[in-house]
C-alpha atoms as a PDB file:
ATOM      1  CA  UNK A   1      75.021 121.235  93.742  1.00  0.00           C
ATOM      2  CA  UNK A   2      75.755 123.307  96.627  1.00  0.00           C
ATOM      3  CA  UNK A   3      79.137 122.171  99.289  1.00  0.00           C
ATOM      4  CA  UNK A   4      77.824 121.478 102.658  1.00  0.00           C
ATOM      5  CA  UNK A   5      80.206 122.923 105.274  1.00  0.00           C
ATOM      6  CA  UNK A   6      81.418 121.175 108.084  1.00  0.00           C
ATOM      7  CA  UNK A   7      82.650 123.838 110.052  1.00  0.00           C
ATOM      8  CA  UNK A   8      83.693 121.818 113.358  1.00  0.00           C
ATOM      9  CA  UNK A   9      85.821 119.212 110.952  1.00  0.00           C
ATOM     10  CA  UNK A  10      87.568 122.049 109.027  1.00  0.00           C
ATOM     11  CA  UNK A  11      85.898 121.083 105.672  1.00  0.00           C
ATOM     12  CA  UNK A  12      83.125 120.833 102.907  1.00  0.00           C
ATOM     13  CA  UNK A  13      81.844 117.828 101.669  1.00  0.00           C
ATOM     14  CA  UNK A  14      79.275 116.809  98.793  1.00  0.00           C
ATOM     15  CA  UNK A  15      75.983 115.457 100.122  1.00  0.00           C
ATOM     16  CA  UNK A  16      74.587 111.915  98.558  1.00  0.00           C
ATOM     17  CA  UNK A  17      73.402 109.375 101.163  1.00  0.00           C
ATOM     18  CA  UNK A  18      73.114 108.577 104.396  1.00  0.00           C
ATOM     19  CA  UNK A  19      76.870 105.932 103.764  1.00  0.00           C
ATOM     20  CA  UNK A  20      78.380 108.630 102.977  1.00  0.00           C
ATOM     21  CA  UNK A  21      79.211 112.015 101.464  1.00  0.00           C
ATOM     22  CA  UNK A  22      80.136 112.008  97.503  1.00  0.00           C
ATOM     23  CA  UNK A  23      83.773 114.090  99.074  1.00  0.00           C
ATOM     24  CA  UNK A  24      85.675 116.348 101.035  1.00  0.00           C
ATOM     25  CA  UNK A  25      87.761 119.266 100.687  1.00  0.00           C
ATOM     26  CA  UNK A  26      89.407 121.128 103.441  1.00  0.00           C
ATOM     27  CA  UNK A  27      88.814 124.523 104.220  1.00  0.00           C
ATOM     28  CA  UNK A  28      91.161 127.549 104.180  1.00  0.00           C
ATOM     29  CA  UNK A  29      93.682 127.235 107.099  1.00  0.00           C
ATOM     30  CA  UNK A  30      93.339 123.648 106.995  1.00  0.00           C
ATOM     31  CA  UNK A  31      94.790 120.703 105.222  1.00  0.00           C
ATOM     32  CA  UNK A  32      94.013 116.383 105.004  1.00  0.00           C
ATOM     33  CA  UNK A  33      96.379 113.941 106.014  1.00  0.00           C
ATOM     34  CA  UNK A  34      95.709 110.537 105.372  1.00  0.00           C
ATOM     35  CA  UNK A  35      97.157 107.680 107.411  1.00  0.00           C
ATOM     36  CA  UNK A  36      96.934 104.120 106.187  1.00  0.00           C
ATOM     37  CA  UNK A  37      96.747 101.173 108.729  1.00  0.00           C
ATOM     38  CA  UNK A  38      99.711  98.594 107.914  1.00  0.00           C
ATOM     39  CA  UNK A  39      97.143  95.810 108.039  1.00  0.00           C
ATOM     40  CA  UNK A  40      93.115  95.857 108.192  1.00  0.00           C
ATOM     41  CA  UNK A  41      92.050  96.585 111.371  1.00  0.00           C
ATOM     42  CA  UNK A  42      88.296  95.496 112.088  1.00  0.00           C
ATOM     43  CA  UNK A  43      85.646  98.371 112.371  1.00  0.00           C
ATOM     44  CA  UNK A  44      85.236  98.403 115.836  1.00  0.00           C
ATOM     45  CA  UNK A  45      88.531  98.522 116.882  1.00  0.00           C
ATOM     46  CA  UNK A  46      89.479 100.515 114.177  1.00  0.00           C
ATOM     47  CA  UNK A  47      87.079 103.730 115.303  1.00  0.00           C
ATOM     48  CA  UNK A  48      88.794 102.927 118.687  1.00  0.00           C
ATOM     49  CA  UNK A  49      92.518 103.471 117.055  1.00  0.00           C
ATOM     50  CA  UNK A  50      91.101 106.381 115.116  1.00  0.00           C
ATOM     51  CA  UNK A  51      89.570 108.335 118.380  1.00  0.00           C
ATOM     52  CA  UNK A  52      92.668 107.749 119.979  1.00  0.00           C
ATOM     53  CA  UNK A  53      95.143 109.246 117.670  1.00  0.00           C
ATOM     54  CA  UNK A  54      92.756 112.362 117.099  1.00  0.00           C
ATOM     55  CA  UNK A  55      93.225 112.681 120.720  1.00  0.00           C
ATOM     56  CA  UNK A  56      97.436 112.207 120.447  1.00  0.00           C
ATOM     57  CA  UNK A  57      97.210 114.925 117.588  1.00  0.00           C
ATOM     58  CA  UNK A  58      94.689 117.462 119.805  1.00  0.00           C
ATOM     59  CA  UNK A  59      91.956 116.781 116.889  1.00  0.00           C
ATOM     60  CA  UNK A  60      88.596 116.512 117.507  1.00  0.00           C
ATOM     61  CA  UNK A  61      86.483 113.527 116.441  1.00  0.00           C
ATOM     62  CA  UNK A  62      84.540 115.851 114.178  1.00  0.00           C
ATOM     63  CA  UNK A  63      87.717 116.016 112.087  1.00  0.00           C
ATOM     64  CA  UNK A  64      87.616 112.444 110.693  1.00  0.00           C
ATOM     65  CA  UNK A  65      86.607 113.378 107.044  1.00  0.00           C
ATOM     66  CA  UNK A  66      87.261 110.219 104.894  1.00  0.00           C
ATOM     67  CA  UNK A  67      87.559 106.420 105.324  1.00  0.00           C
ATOM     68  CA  UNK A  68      88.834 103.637 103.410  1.00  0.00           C
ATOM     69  CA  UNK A  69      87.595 100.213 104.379  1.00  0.00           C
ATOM     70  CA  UNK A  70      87.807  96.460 103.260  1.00  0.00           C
ATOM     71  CA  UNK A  71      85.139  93.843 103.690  1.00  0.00           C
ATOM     72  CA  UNK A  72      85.555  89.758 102.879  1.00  0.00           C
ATOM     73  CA  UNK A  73      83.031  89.975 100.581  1.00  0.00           C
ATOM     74  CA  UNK A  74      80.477  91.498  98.268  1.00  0.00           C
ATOM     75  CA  UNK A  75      77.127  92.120 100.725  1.00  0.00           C
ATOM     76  CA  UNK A  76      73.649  91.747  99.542  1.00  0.00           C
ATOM     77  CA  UNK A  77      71.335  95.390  99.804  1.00  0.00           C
ATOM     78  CA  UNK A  78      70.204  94.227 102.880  1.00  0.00           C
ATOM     79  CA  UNK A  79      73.196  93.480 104.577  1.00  0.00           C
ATOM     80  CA  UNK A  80      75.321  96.084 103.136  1.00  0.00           C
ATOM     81  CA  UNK A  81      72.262  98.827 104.422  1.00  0.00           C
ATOM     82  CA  UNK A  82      72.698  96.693 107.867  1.00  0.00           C
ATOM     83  CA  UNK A  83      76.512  97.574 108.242  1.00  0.00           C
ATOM     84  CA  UNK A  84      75.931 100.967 107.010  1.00  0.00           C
ATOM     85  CA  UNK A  85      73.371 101.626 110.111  1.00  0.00           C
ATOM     86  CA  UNK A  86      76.008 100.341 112.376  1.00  0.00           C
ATOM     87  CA  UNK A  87      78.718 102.302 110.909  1.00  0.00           C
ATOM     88  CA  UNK A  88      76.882 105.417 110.773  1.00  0.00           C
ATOM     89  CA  UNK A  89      75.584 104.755 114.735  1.00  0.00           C
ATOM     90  CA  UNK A  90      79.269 105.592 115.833  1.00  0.00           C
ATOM     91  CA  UNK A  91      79.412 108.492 113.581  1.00  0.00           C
ATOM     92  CA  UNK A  92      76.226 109.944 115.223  1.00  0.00           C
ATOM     93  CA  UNK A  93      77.743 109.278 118.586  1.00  0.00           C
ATOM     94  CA  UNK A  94      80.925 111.405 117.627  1.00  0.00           C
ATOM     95  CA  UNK A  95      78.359 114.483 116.309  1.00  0.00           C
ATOM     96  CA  UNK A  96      80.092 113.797 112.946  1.00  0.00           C
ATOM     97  CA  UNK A  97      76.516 112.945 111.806  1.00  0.00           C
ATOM     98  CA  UNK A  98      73.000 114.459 112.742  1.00  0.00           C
ATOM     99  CA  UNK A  99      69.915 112.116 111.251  1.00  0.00           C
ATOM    100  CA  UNK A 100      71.220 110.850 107.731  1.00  0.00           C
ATOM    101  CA  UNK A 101      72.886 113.792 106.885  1.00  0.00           C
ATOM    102  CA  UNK A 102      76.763 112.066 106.255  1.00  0.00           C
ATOM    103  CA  UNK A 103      79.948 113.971 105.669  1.00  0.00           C
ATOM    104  CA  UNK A 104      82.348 111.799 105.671  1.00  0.00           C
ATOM    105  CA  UNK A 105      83.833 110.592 102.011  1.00  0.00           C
ATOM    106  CA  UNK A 106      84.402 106.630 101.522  1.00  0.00           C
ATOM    107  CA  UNK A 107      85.637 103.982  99.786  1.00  0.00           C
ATOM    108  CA  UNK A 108      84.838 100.173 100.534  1.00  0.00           C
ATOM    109  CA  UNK A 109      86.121  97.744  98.492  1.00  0.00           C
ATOM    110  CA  UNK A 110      86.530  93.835  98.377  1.00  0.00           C
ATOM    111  CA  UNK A 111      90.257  92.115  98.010  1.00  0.00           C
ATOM    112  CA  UNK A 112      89.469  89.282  96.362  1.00  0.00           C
ATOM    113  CA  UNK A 113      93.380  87.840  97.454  1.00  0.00           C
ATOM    114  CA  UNK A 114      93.480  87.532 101.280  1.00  0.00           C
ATOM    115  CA  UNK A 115      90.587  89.364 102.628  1.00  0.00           C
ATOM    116  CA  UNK A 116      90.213  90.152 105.897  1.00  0.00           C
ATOM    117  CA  UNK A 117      87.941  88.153 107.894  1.00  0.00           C
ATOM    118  CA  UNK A 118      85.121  90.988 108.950  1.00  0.00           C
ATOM    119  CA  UNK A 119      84.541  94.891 107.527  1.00  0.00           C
ATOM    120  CA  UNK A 120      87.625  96.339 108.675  1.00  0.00           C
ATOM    121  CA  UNK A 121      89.364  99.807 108.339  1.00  0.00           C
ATOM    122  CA  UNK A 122      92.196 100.136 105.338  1.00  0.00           C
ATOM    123  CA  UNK A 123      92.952 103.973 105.651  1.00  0.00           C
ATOM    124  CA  UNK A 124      91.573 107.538 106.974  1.00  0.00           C
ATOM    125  CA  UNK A 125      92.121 110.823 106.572  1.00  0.00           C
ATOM    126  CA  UNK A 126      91.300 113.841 108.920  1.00  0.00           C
ATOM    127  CA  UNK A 127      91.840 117.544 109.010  1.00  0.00           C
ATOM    128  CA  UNK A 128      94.671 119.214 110.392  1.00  0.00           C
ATOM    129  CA  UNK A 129      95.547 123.385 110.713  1.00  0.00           C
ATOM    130  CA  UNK A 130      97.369 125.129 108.341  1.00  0.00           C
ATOM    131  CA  UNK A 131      97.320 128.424 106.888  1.00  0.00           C
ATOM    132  CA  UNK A 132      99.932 127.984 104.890  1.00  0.00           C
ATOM    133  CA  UNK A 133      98.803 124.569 102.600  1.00  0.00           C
ATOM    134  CA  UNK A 134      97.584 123.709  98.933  1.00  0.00           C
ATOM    135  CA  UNK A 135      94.288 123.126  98.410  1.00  0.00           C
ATOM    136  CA  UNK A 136      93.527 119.088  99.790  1.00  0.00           C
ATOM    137  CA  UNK A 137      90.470 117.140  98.731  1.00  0.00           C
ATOM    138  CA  UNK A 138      89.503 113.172  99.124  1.00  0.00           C
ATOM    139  CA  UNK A 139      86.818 112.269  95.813  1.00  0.00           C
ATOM    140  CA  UNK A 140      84.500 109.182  97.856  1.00  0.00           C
ATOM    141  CA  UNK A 141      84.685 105.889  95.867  1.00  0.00           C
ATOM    142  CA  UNK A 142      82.062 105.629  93.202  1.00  0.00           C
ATOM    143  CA  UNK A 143      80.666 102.257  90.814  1.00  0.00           C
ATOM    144  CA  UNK A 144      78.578 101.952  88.029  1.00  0.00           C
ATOM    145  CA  UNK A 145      75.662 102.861  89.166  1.00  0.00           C
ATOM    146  CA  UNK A 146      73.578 105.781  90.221  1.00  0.00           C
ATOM    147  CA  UNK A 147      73.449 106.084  93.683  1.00  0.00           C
ATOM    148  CA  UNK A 148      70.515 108.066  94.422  1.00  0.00           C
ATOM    149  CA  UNK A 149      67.528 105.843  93.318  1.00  0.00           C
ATOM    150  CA  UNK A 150      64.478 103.910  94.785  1.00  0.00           C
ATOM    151  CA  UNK A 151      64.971 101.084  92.654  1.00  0.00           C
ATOM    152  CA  UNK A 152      67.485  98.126  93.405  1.00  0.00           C
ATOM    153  CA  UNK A 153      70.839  98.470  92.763  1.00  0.00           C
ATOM    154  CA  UNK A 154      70.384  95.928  90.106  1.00  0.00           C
ATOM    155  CA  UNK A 155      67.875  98.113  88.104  1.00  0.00           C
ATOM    156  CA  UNK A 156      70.460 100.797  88.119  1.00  0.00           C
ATOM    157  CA  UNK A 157      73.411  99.257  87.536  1.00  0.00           C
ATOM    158  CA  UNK A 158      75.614 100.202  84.037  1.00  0.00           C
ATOM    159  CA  UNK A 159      75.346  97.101  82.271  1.00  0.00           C
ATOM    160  CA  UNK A 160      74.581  94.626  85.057  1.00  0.00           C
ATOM    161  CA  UNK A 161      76.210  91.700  84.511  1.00  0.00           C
ATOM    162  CA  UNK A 162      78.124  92.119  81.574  1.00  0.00           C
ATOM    163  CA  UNK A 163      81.747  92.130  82.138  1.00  0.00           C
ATOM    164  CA  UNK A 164      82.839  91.454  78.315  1.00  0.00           C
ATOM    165  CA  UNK A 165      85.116  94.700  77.297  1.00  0.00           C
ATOM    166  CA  UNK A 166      82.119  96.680  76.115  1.00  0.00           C
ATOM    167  CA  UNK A 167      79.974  96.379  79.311  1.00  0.00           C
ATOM    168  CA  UNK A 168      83.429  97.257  80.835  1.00  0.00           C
ATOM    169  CA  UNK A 169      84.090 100.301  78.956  1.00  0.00           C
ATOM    170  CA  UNK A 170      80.743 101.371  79.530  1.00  0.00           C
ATOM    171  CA  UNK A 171      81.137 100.947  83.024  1.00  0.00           C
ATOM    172  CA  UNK A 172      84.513 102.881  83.242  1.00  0.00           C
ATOM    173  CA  UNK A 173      83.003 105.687  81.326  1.00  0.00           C
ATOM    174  CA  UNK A 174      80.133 106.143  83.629  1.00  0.00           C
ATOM    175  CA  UNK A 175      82.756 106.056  86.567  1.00  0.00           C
ATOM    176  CA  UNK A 176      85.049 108.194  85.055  1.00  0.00           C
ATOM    177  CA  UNK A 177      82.144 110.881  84.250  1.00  0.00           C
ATOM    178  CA  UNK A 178      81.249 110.723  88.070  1.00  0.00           C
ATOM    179  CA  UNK A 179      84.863 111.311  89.281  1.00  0.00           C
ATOM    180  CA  UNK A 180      84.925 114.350  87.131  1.00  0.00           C
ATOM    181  CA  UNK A 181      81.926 115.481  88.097  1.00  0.00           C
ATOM    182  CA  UNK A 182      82.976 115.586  91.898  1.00  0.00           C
ATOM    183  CA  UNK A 183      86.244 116.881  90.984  1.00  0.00           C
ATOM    184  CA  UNK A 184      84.688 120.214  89.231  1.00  0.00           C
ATOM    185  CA  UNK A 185      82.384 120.749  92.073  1.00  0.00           C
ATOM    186  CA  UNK A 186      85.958 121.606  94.213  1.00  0.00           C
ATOM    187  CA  UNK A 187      87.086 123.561  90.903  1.00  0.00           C
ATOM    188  CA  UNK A 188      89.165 120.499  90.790  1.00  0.00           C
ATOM    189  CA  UNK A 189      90.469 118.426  87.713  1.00  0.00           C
ATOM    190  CA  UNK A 190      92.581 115.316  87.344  1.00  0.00           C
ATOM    191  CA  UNK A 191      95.654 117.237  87.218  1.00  0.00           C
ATOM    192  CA  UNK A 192      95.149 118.494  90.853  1.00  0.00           C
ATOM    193  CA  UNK A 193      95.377 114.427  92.191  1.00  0.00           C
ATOM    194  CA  UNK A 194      98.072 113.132  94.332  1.00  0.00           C
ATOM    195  CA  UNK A 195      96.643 109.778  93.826  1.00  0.00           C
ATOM    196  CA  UNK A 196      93.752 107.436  91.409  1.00  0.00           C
ATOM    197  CA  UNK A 197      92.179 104.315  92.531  1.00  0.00           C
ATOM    198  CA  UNK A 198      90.669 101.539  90.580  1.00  0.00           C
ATOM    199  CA  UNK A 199      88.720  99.193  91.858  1.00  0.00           C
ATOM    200  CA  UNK A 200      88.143  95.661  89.896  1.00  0.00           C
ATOM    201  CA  UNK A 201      88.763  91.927  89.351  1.00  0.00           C
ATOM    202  CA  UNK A 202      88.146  92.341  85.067  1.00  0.00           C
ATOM    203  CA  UNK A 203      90.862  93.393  82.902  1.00  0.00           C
ATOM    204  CA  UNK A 204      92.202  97.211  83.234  1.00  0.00           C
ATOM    205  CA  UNK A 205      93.903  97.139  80.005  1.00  0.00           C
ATOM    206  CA  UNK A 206      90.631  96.994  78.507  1.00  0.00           C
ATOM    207  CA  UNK A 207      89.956 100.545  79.601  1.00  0.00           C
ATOM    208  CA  UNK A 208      92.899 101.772  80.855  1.00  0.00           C
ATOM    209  CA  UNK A 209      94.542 102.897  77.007  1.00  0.00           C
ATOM    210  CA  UNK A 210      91.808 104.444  75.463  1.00  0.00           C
ATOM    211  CA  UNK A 211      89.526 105.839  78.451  1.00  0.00           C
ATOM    212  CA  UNK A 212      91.573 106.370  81.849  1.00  0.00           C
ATOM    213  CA  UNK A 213      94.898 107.095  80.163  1.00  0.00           C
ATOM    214  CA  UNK A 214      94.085 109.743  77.321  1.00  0.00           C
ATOM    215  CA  UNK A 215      91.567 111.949  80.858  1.00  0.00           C
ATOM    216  CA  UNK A 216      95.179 112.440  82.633  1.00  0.00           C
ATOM    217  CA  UNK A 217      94.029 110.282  85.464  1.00  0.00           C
ATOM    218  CA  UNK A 218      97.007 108.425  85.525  1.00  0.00           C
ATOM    219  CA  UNK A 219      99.260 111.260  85.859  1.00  0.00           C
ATOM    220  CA  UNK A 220     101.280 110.416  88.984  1.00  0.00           C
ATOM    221  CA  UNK A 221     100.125 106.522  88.122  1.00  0.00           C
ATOM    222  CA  UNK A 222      97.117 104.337  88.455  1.00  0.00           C
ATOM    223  CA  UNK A 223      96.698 102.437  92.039  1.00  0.00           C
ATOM    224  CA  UNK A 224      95.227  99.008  90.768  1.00  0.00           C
ATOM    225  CA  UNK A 225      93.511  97.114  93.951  1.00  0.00           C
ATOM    226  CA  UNK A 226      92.249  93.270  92.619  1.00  0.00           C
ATOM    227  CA  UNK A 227      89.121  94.465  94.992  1.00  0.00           C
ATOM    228  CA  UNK A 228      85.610  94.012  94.157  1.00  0.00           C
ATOM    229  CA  UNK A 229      82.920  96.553  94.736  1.00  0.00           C
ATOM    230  CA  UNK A 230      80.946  96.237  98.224  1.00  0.00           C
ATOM    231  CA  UNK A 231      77.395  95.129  96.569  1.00  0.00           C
ATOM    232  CA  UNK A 232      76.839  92.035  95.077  1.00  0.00           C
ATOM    233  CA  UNK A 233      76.603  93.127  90.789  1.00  0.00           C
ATOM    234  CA  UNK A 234      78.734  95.850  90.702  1.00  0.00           C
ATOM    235  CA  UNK A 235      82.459  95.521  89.239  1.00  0.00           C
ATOM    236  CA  UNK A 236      83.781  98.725  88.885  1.00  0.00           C
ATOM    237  CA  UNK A 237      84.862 101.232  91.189  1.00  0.00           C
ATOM    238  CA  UNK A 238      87.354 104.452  91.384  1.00  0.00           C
ATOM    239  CA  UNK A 239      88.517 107.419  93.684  1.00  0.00           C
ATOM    240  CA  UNK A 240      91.071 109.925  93.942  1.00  0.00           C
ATOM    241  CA  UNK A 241      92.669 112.536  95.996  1.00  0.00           C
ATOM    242  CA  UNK A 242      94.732 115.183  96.522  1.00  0.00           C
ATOM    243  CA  UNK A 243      96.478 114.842 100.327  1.00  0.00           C
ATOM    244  CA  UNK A 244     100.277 115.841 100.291  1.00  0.00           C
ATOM    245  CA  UNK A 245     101.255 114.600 103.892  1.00  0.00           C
ATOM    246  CA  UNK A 246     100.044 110.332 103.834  1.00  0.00           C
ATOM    247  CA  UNK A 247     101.870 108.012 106.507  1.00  0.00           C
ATOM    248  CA  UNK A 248     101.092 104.258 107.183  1.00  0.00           C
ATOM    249  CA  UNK A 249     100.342 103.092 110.900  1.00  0.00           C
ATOM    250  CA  UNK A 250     100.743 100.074 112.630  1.00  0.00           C
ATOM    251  CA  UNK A 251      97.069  98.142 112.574  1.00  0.00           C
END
């Protein structure tokens, strides 16, 4: 699979769906930064915080590369393709998107511990010039299941509903196998990540020793959210990234 560049953000990014892209990588004479909101802010007023700080940083919308965002609650397919048209309308409006062609990377997650009370924003990350920086990269959260498909999600889900430490294992592995994937596609391994997300409310430890630990994903540490995945079925989720400069703003 071929990168798609974005040439007005000041990256690449991995096509899937019309959500989102699969990740993003900067491009030479560029670099990610990834600011973190210090509470949820709710989508709407969340793009608004996000426009205006690409403006106080003389960044164009087009920069915004990667998203992190927290919902109250697993949706159904039907709602969770409802927010997703809503979501992607402001993305159209900011020429990030044209049709369903997405470019943006993105996580959205669950807490299942004080959620917030509508989809809201968690974190984002944007572009920024450099000549001088490493190589930066933000992998878009991935579950078990494949995500291009006609079926339901529940026909293509890793083990639907089985959550004893088999069907989780089984899960992880798929995960894991994705995350690699998209890591090799920016000549990328585990080694090159700043930071490793999981995503679930079933026991870690009955992957973490024997599948995440011995890959080198946990590295620099493992990020454990109590979060569940955004569709209703799904209970495992991961992403990484490599972004040296990360700050955390007020939400």
């Amino acid at each position: 699979m071929s990168l798609v560049e974005m040439r007005e953000g000041g990256y690449a990014y991995i096509p899937l769906v019309m959500q989102f892209s699969a990740g993003v990588v900067a491009r030479p004479g560029y670099k990610m930064q990834r600011l973190r909101f210090s509470q949820p802010v709710p989508v709407a007023e969340g793009f608004e915080k996000i426009a205006a700080h690409l403006a106080a940083v003389d960044r164009p919308l087009t920069a915004f590369c990667a998203c992190e965002l927290r919902s109250p609650a697993p949706f159904t397919e039907e709602t969770f393709l409802a927010f997703n048209r809503v979501y992607a309308g402001t993305l159209r409006e900011w020429g990030v998107m044209e049709g369903d062609a997405n470019p943006v990377a993105r996580s959205h997650v669950c807490p299942a511990i004080d959620p917030p009370a509508t989809p809201s924003f968690h974190a984002f990350s944007y572009t920024v010039p450099d000549d001088a920086a490493a190589p930066s990269f933000v992998v878009a959260g991935s579950c078990e299941v494949a995500e291009l498909g006609e079926s339901a999600y529940a026909d293509r889900i890793v083990r639907h509903g089985d959550t004893s430490t088999e069907g989780l294992r089984d899960k992880a592995r798929f995960v894991l196998a994705e995350m690699e994937r998209r890591l090799s596609l920016f000549d990328a391994g585990w080694a090159d990540t700043t930071a490793v997300q999981v995503y679930t409310v079933h026991d870690l430890g009955a992957v973490y020793a024997d599948l995440i630990g011995p890959t080198g994903a946990a590295r620099n540490g493992l990020t454990w959210h109590y979060n569940r995945p955004p569709v209703i079925g799904l209970d495992f989720e991961m992403d990484c990234r490599r972004v040296e400069a990360e700050f955390v703003i007020p939400g």
